[in-house]
Protein backbone atom coordinates (compact mmCIF):
# COMPACT_ATOMS: atom_id res chain seq x y z
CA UNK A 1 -1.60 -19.04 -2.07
CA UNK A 2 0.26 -17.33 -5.15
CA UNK A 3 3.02 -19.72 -4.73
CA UNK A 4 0.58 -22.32 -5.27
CA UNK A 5 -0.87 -20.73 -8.65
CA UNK A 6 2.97 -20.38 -9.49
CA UNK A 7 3.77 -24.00 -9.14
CA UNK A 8 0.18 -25.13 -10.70
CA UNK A 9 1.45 -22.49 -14.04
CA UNK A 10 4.69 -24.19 -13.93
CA UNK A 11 3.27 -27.64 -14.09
CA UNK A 12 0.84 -26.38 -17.21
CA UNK A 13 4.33 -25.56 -19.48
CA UNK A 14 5.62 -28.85 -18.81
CA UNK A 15 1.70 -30.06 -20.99
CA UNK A 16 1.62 -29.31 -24.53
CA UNK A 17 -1.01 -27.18 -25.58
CA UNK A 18 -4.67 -29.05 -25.95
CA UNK A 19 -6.13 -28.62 -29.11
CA UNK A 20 -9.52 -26.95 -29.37
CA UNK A 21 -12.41 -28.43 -30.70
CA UNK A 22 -11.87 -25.94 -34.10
CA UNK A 23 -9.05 -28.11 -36.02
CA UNK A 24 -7.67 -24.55 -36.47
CA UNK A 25 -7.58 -23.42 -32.53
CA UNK A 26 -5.27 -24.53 -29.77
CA UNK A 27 -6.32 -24.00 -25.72
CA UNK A 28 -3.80 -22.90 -23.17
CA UNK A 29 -4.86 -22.71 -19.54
CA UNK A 30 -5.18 -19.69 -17.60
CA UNK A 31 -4.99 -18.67 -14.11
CA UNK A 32 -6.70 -15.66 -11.89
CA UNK A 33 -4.33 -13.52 -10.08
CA UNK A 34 -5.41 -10.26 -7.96
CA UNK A 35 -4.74 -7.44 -9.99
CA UNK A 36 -2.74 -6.22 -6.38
CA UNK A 37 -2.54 -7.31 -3.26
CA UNK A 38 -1.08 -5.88 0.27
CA UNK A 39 -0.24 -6.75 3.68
CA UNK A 40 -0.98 -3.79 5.90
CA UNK A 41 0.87 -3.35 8.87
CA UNK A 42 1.15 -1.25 11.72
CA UNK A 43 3.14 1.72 11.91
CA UNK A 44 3.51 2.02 15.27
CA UNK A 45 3.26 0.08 18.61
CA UNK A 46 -0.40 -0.12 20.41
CA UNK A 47 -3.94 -1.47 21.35
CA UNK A 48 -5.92 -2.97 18.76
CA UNK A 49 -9.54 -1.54 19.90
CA UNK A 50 -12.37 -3.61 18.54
CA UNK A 51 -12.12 -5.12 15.47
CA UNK A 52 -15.23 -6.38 13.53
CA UNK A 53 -13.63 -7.12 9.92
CA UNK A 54 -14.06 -11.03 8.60
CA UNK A 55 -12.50 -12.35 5.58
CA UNK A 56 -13.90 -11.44 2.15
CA UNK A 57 -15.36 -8.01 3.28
CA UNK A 58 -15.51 -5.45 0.85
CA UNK A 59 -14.32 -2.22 1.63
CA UNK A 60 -13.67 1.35 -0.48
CA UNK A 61 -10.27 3.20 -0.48
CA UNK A 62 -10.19 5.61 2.05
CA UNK A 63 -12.28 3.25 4.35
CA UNK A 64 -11.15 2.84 8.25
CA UNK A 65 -10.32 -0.49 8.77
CA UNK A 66 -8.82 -0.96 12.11
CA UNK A 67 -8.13 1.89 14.80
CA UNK A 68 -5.23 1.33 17.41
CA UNK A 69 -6.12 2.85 21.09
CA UNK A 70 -4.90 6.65 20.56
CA UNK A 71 -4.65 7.48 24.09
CA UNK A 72 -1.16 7.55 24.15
CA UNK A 73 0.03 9.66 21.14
CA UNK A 74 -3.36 11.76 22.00
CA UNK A 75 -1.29 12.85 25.47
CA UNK A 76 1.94 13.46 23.42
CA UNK A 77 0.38 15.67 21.66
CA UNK A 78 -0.95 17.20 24.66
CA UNK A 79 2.50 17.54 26.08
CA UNK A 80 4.40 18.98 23.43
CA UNK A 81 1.74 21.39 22.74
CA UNK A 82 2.60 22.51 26.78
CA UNK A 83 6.26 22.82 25.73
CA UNK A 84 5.67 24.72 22.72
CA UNK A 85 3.70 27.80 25.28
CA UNK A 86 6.33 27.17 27.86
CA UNK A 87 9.12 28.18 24.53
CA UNK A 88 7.13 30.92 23.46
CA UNK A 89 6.83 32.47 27.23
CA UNK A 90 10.57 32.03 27.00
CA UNK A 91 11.10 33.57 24.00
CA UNK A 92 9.19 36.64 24.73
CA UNK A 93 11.02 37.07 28.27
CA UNK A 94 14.18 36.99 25.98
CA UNK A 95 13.09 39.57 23.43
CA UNK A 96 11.97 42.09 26.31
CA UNK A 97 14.80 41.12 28.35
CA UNK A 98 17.11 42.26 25.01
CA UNK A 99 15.73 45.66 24.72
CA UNK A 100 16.35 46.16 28.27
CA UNK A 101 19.97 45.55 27.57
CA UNK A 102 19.89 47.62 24.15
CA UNK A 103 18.45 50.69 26.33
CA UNK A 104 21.20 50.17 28.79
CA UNK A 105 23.68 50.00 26.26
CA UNK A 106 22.91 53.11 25.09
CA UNK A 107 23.00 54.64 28.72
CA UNK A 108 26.57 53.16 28.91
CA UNK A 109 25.51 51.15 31.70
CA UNK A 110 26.02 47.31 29.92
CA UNK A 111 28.74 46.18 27.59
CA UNK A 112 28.41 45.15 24.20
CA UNK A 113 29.03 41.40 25.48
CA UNK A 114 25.72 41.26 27.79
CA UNK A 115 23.73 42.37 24.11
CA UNK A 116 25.21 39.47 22.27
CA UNK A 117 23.95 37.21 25.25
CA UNK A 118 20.63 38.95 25.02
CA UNK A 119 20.58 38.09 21.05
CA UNK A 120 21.91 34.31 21.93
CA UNK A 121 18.66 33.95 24.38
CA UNK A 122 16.42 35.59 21.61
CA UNK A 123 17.65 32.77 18.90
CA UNK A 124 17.95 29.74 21.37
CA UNK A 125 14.22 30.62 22.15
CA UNK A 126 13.34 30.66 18.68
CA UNK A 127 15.06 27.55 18.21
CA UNK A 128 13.80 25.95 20.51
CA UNK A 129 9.99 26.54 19.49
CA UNK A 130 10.38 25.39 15.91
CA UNK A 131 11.82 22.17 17.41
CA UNK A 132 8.90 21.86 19.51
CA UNK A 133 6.79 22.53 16.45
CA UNK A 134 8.69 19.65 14.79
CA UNK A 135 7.85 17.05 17.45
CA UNK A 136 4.47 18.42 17.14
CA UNK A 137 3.70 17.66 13.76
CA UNK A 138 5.50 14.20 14.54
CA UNK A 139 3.17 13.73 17.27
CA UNK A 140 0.40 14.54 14.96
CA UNK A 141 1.98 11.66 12.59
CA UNK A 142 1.95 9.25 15.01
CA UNK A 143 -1.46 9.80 16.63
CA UNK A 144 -2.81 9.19 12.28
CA UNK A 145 -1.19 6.30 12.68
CA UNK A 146 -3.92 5.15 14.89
CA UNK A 147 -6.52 4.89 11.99
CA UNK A 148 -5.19 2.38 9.63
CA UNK A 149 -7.37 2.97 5.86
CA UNK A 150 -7.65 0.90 3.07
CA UNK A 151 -5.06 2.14 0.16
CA UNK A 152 -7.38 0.46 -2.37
CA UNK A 153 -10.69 -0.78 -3.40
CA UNK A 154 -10.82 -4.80 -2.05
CA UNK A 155 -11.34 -6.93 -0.15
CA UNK A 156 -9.77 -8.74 3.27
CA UNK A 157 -7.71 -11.77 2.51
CA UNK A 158 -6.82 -12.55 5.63
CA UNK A 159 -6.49 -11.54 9.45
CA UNK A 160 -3.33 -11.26 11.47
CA UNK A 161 -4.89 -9.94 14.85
CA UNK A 162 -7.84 -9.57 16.74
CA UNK A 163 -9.46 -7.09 19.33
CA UNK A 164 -7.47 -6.19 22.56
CA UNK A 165 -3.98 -7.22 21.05
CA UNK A 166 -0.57 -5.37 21.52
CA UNK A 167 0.94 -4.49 18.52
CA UNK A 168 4.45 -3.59 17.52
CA UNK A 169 5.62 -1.41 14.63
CA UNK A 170 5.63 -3.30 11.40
CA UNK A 171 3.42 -6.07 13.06
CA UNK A 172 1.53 -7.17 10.42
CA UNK A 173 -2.35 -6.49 10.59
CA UNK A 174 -4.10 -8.18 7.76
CA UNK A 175 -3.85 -9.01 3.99
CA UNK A 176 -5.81 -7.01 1.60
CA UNK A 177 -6.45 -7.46 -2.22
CA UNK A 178 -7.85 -5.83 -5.32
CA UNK A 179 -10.33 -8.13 -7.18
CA UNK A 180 -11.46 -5.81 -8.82
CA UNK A 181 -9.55 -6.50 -11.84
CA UNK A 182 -7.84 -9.57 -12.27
CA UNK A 183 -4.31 -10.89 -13.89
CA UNK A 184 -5.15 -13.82 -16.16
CA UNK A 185 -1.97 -15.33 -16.31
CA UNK A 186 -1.28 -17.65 -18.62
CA UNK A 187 2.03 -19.26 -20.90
CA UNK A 188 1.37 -18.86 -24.75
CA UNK A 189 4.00 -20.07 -27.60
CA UNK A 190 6.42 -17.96 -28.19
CA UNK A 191 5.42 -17.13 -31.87
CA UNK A 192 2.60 -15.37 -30.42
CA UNK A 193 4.98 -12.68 -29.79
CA UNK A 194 4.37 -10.27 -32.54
CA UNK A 195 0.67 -10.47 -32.34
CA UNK A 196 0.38 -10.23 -28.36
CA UNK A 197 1.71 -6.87 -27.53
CA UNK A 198 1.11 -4.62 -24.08
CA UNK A 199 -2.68 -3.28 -25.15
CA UNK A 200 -3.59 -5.67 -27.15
CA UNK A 201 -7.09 -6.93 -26.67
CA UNK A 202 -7.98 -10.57 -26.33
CA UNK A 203 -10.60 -12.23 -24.73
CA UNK A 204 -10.45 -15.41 -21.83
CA UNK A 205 -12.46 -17.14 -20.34
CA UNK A 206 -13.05 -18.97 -16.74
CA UNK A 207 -14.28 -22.18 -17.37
CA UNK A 208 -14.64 -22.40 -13.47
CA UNK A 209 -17.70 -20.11 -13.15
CA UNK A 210 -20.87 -21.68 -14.05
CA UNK A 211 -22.04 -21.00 -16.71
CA UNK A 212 -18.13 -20.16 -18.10
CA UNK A 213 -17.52 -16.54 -18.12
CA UNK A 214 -16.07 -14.84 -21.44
CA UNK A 215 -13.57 -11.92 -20.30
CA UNK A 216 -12.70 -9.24 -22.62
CA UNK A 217 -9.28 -7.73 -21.27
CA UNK A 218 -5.66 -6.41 -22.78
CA UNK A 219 -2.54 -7.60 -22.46
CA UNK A 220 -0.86 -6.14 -19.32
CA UNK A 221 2.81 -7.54 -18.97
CA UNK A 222 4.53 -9.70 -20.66
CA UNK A 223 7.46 -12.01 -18.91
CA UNK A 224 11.11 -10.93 -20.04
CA UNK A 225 12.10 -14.39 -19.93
CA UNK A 226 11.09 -17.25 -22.18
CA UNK A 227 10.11 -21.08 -21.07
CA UNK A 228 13.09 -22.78 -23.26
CA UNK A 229 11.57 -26.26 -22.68
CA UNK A 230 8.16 -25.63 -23.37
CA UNK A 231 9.05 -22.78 -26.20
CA UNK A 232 6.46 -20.49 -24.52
CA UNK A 233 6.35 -17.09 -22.46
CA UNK A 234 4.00 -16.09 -19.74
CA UNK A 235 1.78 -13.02 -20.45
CA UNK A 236 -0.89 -11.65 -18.24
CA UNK A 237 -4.15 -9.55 -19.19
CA UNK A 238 -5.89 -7.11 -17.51
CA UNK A 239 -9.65 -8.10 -16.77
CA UNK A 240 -12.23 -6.13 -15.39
CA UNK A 241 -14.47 -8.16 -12.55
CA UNK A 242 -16.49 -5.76 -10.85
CA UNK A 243 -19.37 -7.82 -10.05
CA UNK A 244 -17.10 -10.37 -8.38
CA UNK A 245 -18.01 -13.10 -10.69
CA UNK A 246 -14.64 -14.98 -10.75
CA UNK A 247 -12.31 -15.17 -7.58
CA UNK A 248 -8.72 -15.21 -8.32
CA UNK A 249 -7.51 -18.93 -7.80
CA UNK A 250 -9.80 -19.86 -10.35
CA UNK A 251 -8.90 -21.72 -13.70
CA UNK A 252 -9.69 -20.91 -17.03
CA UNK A 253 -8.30 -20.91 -20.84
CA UNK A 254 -7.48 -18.82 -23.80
CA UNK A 255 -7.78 -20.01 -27.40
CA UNK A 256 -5.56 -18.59 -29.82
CA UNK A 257 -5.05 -19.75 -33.89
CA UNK A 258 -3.02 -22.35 -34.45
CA UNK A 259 0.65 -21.64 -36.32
CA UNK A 260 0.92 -22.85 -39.61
């Protein structure tokens, strides 16, 4: 859908600028962007258990928004935790079986070789449990994976699977955005330049909302690139629209003092 808005903004600098019903005002057209959008896939391979979410729901960062059967990683864990008590069994049969050999090295009754195979045993043991501990935590990891959450305050843009499906890693799930703010984007002459600066507050407004919403907002970013056949430069503000009134794919217009 954004490379739609694109090519309907590229078709608006090819228009000159309307002029406003004040002889002293032009219009320029604006466009609603998501302030951010994401597509959230999975990190892992697995079940998708049942899944209840329909496009447009709201949801809250932090919010669980699809789970993935844990059954598998849940028994990983299981297993390594096994091996870890298995290592530290080992590890203790190696210490004692060390100060056996220390106490018959002192008796003269071992060489010094057999101690420095006791020591080996005591470190390979030791060794062996931190690298259990590290599969551990990466069985922990992958089991979180499980519980996919929303990154951001939004809402669902669209669905990419359904209850009971196999996933693979990097599969994606769904497409989320943030509407809570929007990017008005719109293309403004270039001499607007040293008045429009990153902070600067202007107001818009969606003329596709009924009645026509005003938006007070500030400049957000500003394109690096001018439009050399139009003579103008895209800039986008930053709009607050917590109640949801405008949804981005909407049109609008800003209106800006004509240059003398």
């Amino acid at each position: 859908m954004k490379k739609l808005f694109l090519a309907v903004m590229a078709a608006f600098t090819l228009l000159p600028f309307a002029q406003a019903a004040d002889d002293h005002m032009e219009t320029t057209r604006v466009v609603f962007f998501p302030y951010r959008e994401a597509i959230l896939s999975s990190r892992i391979d697995g079940i998708v258990l049942e899944n209840k979410l329909i496009i447009g729901q709201k949801f809250k960062r932090g919010d669980l928004l699809v789970t993935l059967d844990p059954t598998h990683y849940q028994i990983e864990i299981e297993r390594v935790n096994a091996a870890i008590a298995e290592q530290i069994i080992l590890h203790k049969f190696a210490k004692d079986a060390l100060v056996i050999q220390e106490d018959l090295y002192k008796q003269s009754m071992t060489s010094e070789l057999e101690i420095k195979k006791a020591k080996l045993e005591v470190d390979t043991a030791e060794a062996r449990i931190k690298a259990t501990q590290v599969n551990l935590k990466d069985a922990q990891t992958q089991l979180s994976y499980c519980r996919i959450l929303a990154p951001f305050d939004g809402r669902i843009e669209e669905i990419n699977t359904r209850s009971f499906e196999t996933l693979r890693a990097g599969q994606p799930l769904m497409k989320i955005i943030d509407d809570n703010q929007l990017k008005a984007t719109m293309f403004v002459p270039v001499s607007m330049l040293d008045k429009l600066k990153p902070g600067t507050e202007v107001s818009v407004t969606c003329t596709d909302t009924k009645p026509a919403s005003t938006l007070k907002g500030v400049v957000y970013e500003i394109a690096t690139h001018a439009d050399h056949r139009s003579n103008t430069i895209e800039i986008r503000v930053l709009v607050p629209n917590k109640d949801g009134k405008v949804t981005a794919g909407m049109i609008g217009e800003f209106k800006y003092a004509r240059s003398e």
